[in-house]
C-alpha atoms as a PDB file:
ATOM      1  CA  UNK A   1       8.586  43.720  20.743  1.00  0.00           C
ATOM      2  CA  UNK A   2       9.265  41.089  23.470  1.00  0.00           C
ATOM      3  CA  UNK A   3       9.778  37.558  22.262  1.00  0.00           C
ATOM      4  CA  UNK A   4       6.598  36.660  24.748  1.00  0.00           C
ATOM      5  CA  UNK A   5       4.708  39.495  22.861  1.00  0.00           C
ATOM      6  CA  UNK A   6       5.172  38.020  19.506  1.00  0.00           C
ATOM      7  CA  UNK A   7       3.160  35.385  20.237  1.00  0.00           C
ATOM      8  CA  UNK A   8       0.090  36.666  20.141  1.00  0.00           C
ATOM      9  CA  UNK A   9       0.801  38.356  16.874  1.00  0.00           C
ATOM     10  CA  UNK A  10      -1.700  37.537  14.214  1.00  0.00           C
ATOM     11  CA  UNK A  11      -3.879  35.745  16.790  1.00  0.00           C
ATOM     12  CA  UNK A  12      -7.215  38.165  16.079  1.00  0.00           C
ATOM     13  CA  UNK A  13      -8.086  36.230  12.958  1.00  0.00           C
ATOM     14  CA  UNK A  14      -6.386  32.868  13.554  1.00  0.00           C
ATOM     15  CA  UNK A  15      -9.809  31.420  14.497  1.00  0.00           C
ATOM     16  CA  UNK A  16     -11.761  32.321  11.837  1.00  0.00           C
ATOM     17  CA  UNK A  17      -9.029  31.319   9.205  1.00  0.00           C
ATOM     18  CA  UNK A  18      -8.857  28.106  11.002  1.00  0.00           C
ATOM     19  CA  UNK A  19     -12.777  27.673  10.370  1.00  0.00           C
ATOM     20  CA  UNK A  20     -12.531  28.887   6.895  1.00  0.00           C
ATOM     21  CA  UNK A  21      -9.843  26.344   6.064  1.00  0.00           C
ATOM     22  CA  UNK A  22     -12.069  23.146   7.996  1.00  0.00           C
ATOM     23  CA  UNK A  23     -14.860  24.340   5.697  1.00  0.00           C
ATOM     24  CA  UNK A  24     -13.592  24.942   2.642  1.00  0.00           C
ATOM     25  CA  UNK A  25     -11.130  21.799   2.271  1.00  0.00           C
ATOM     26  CA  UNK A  26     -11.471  18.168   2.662  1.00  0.00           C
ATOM     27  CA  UNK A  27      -9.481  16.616   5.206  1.00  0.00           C
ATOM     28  CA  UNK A  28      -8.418  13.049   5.625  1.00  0.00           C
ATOM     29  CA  UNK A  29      -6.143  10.882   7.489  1.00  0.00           C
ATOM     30  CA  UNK A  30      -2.855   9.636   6.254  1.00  0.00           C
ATOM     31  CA  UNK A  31      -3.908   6.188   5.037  1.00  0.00           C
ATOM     32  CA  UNK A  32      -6.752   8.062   3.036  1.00  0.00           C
ATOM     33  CA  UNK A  33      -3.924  10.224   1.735  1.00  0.00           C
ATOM     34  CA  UNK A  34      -1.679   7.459   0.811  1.00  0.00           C
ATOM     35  CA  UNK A  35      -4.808   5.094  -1.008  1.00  0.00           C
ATOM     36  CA  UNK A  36      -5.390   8.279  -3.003  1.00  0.00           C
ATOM     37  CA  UNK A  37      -2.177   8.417  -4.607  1.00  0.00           C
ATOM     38  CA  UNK A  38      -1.116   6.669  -7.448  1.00  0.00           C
ATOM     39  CA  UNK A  39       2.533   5.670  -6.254  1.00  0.00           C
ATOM     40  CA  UNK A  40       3.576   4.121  -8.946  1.00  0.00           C
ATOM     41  CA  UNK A  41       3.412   7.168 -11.323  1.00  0.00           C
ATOM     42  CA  UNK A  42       5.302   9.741  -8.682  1.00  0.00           C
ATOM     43  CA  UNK A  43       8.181  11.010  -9.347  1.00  0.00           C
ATOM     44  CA  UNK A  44      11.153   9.990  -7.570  1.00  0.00           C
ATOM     45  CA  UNK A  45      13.015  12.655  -5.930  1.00  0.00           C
ATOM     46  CA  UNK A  46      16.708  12.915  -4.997  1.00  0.00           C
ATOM     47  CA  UNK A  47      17.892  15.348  -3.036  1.00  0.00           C
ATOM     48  CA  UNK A  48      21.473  17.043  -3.115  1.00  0.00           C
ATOM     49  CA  UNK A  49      23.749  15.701  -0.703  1.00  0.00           C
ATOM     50  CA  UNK A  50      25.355  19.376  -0.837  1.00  0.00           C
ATOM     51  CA  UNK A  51      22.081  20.545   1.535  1.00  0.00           C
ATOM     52  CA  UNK A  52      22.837  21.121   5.346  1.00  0.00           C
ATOM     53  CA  UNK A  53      19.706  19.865   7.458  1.00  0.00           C
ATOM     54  CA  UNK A  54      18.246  22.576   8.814  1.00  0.00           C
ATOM     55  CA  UNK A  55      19.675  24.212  12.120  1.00  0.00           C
ATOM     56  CA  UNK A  56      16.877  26.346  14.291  1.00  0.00           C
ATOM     57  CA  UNK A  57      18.480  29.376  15.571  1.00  0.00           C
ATOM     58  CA  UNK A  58      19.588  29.042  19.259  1.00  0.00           C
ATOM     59  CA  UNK A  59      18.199  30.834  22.088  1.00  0.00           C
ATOM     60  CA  UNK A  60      21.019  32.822  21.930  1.00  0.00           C
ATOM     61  CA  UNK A  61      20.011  34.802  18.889  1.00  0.00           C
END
């Protein structure tokens, strides 16, 4: 398959996923997002400096 062709893989039901999701979930913006969590109770996370940031392949590829 031609990297333009893969594109339009999956597309036929895209839209009606899409719908499903805006009706079955509530959706907010980020400062809704943020007053609903309790920041003071989340857990602190620190990540390993051992882990490479993430590379996307090339074009080359």
């Amino acid at each position: 398959m031609s990297r333009s062709g893969k594109s339009y893989v999956g597309l036929k039901g895209a839209e009606a996923k899409l719908r499903r999701y805006l009706r079955d979930f509530e959706w907010g913006d980020l400062e809704q997002a943020s007053a609903a969590v309790e920041w003071s109770r989340a857990p602190i996370i620190t990540l390993s400096p051992s882990l490479k940031p993430y590379k996307p392949f090339s074009s080359t590829h």
